[in-house]
Each structure stands twice: as structure tokens, then as C-alpha cells.
N, C-alpha and C. Protein backbone atom coordinates (compact mmCIF):
# COMPACT_ATOMS: atom_id res chain seq x y z
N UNK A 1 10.23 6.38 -14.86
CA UNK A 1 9.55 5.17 -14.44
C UNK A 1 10.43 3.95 -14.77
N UNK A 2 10.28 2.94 -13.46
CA UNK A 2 11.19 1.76 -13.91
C UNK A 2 11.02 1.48 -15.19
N UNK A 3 11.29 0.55 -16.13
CA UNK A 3 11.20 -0.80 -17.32
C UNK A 3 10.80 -1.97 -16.44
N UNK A 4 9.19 -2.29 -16.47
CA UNK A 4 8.59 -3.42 -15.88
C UNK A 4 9.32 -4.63 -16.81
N UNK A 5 8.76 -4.35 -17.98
CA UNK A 5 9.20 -5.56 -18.91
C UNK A 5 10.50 -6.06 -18.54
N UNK A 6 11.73 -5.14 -18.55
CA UNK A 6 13.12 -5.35 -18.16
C UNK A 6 13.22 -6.27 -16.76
N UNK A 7 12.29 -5.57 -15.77
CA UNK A 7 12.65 -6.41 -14.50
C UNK A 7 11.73 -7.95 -14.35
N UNK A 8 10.66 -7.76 -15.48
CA UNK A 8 10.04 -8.84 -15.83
C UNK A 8 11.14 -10.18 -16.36
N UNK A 9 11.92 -9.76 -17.01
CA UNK A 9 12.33 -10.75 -17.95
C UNK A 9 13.96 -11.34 -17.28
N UNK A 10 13.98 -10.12 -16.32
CA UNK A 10 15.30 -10.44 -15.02
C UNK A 10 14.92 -11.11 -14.28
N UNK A 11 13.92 -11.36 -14.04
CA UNK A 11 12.72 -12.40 -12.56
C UNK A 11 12.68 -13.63 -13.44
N UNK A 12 12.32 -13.92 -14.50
CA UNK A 12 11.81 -14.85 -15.04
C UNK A 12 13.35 -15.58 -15.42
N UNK A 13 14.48 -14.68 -16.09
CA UNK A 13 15.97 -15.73 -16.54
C UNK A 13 16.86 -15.84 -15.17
N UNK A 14 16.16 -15.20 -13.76
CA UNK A 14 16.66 -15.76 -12.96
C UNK A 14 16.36 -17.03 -12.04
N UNK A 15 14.82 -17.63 -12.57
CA UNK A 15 14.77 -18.69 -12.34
C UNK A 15 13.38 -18.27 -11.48
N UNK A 16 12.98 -17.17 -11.30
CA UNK A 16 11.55 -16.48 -10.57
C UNK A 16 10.11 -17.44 -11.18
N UNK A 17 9.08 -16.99 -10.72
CA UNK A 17 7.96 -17.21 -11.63
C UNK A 17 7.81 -16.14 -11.98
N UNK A 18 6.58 -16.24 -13.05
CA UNK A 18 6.28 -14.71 -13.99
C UNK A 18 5.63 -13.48 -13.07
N UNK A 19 6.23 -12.70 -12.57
CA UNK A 19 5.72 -11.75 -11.63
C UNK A 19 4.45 -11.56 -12.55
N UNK A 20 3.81 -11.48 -13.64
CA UNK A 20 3.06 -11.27 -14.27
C UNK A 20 1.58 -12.30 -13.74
N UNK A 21 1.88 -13.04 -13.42
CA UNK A 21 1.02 -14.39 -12.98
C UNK A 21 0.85 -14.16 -11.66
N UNK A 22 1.01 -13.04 -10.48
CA UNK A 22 1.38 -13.07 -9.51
C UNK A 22 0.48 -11.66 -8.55
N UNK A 23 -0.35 -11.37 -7.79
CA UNK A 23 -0.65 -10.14 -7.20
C UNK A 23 0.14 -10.16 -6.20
N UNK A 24 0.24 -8.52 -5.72
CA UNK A 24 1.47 -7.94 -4.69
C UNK A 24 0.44 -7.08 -4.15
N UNK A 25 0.76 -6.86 -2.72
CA UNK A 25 0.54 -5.98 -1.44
C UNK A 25 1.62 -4.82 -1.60
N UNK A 26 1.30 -4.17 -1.28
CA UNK A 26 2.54 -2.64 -0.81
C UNK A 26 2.95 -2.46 0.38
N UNK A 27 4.00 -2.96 0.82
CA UNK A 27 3.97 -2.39 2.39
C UNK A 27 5.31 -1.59 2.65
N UNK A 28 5.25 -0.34 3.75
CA UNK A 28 6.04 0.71 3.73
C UNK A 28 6.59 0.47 5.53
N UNK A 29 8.31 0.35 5.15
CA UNK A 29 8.25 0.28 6.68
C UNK A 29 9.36 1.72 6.80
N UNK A 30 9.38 1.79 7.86
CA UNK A 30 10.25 3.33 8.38
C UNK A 30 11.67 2.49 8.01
N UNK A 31 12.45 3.68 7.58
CA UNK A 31 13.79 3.05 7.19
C UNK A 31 14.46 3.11 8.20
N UNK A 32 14.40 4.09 9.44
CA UNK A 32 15.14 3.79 10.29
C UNK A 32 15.37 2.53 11.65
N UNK A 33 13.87 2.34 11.54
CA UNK A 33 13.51 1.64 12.92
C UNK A 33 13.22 0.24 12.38
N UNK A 34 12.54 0.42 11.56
CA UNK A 34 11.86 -1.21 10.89
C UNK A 34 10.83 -1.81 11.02
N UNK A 35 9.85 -0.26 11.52
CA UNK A 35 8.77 -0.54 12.20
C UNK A 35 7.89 -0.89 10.96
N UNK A 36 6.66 -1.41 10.81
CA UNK A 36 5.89 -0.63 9.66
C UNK A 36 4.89 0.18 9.72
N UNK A 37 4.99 0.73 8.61
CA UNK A 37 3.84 1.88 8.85
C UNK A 37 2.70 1.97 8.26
N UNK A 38 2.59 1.05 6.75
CA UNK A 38 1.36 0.75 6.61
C UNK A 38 1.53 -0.06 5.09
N UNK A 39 -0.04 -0.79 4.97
CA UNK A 39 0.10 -1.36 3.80
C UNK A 39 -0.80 -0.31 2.56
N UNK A 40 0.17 -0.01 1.70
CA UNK A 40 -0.44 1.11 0.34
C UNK A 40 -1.57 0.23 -0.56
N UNK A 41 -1.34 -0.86 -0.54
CA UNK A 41 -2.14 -1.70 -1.26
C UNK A 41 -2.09 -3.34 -0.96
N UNK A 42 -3.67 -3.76 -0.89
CA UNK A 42 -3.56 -5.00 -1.05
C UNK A 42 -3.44 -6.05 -1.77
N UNK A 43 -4.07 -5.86 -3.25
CA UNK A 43 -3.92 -6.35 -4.27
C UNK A 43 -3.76 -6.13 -5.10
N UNK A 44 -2.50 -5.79 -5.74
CA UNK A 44 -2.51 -5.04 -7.24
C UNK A 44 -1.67 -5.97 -8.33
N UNK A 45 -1.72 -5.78 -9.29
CA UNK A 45 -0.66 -6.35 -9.97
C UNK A 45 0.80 -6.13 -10.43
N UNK A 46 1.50 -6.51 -10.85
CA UNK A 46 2.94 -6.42 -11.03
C UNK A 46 3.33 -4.91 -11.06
N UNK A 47 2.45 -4.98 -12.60
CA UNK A 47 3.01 -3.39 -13.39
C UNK A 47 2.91 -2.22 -12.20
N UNK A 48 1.51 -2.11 -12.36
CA UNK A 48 0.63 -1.68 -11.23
C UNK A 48 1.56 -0.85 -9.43
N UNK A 49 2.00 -2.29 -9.04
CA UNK A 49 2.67 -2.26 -7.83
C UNK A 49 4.02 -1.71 -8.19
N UNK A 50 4.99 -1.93 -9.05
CA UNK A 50 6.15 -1.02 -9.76
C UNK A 50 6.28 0.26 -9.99
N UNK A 51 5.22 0.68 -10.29
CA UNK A 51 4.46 2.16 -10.76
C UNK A 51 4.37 2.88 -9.48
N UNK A 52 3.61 2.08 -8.79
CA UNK A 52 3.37 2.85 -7.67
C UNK A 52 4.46 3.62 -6.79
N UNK A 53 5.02 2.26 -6.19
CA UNK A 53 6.84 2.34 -5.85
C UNK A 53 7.52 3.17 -5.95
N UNK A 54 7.70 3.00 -7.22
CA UNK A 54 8.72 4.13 -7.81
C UNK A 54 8.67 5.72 -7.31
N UNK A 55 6.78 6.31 -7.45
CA UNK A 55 6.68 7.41 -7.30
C UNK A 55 6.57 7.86 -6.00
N UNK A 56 6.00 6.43 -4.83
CA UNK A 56 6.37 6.55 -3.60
C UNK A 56 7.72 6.36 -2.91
N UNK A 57 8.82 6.00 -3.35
CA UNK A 57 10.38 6.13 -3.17
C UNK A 57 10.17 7.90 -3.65
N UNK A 58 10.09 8.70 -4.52
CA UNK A 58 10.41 9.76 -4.74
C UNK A 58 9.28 10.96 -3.51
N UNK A 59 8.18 10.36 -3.41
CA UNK A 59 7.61 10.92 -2.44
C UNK A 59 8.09 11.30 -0.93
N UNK A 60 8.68 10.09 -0.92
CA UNK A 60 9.38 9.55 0.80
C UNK A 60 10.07 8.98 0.79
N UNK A 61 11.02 9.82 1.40
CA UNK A 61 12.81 9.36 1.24
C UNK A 61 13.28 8.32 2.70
N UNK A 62 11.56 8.44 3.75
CA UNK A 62 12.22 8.36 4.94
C UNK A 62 11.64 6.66 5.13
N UNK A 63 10.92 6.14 4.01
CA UNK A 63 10.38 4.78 3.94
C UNK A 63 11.13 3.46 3.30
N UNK A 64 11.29 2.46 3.47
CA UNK A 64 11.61 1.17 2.68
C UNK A 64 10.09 0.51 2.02
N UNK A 65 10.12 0.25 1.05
CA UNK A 65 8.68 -0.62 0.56
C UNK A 65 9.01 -1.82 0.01
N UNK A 66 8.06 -2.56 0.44
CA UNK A 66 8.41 -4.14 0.26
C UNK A 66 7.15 -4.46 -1.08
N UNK A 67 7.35 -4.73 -2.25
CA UNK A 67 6.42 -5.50 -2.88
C UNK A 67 6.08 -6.86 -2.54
N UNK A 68 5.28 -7.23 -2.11
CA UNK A 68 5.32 -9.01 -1.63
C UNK A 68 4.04 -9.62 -2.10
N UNK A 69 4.61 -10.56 -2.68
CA UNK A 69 3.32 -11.62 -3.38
C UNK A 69 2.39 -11.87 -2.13
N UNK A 70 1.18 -11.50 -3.02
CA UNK A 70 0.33 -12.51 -2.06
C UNK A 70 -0.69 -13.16 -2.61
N UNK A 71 -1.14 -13.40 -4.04
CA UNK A 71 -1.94 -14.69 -4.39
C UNK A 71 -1.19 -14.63 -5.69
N UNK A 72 -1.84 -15.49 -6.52
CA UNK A 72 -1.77 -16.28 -8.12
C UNK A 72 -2.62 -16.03 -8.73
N UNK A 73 -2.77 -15.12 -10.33
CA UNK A 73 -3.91 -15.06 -11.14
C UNK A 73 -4.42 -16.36 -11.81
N UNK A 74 -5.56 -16.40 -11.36
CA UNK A 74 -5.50 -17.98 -12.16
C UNK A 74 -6.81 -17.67 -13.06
């Protein structure tokens, strides 16, 4: 499994906001075409959405997945 904290603290000294402060969507597009094929999740959080990823890259070799913000925990 990735190191969230690690890529946490790479987002944040690169000038990011705190992915931590942040919910993400899942979306999976075909790696060859660029079509997409669907969204895995709509709202999850950082850790959460990392986790997921990871085990769906090892699931399916034949997908790209995009984590992408889509609101602010407030």
C-alpha cells in the first residue's frame, strides 16, 4: 500500500493544499482510447481514495484512474 502520509506531506511542501482538507471522486478511463469508463466513487476522502487506487491499478492493468477533488471538508 502507498505511504498516504508521505504523499501527504509531498502535496503540501509542494505548495498543494492539504489533500487531507479535500474529498475526491474516482474516475477510471481505458488506457488505450481515453474513453471513460466509470466513476468508482463519488466522495471519499484522501486516505480512503489512495487505498482504493492502488488495489484497483493491481486489479486492472487495462485502466488509468484519475483522483480529482471535488469539494472541501469544512
Amino acid at each position: 500500500m502507498p505511504d498516504v502520509e508521505s504523499l501527504r506531506r509531498e502535496a503540501v511542501l509542494a505548495g498543494a493544499m492539504d489533500p487531507m482538507a479535500l474529498r475526491f471522486r474516482i474516475v477510471a478511463y481505458d488506457k488505450f482510447s481515453g474513453e471513460k469508463v466509470r466513476v468508482h466513487n463519488e466522495n471519499t476522502s484522501f486516505r480512503d481514495a489512495v487505498e482504493t487506487v492502488a488495489g484497483l491499478i493491481q486489479a486492472d492493468e487495462h485502466l488509468h484512474f484519475l483522483v480529482e477533488p471535488v469539494s472541501f471538508i469544512q
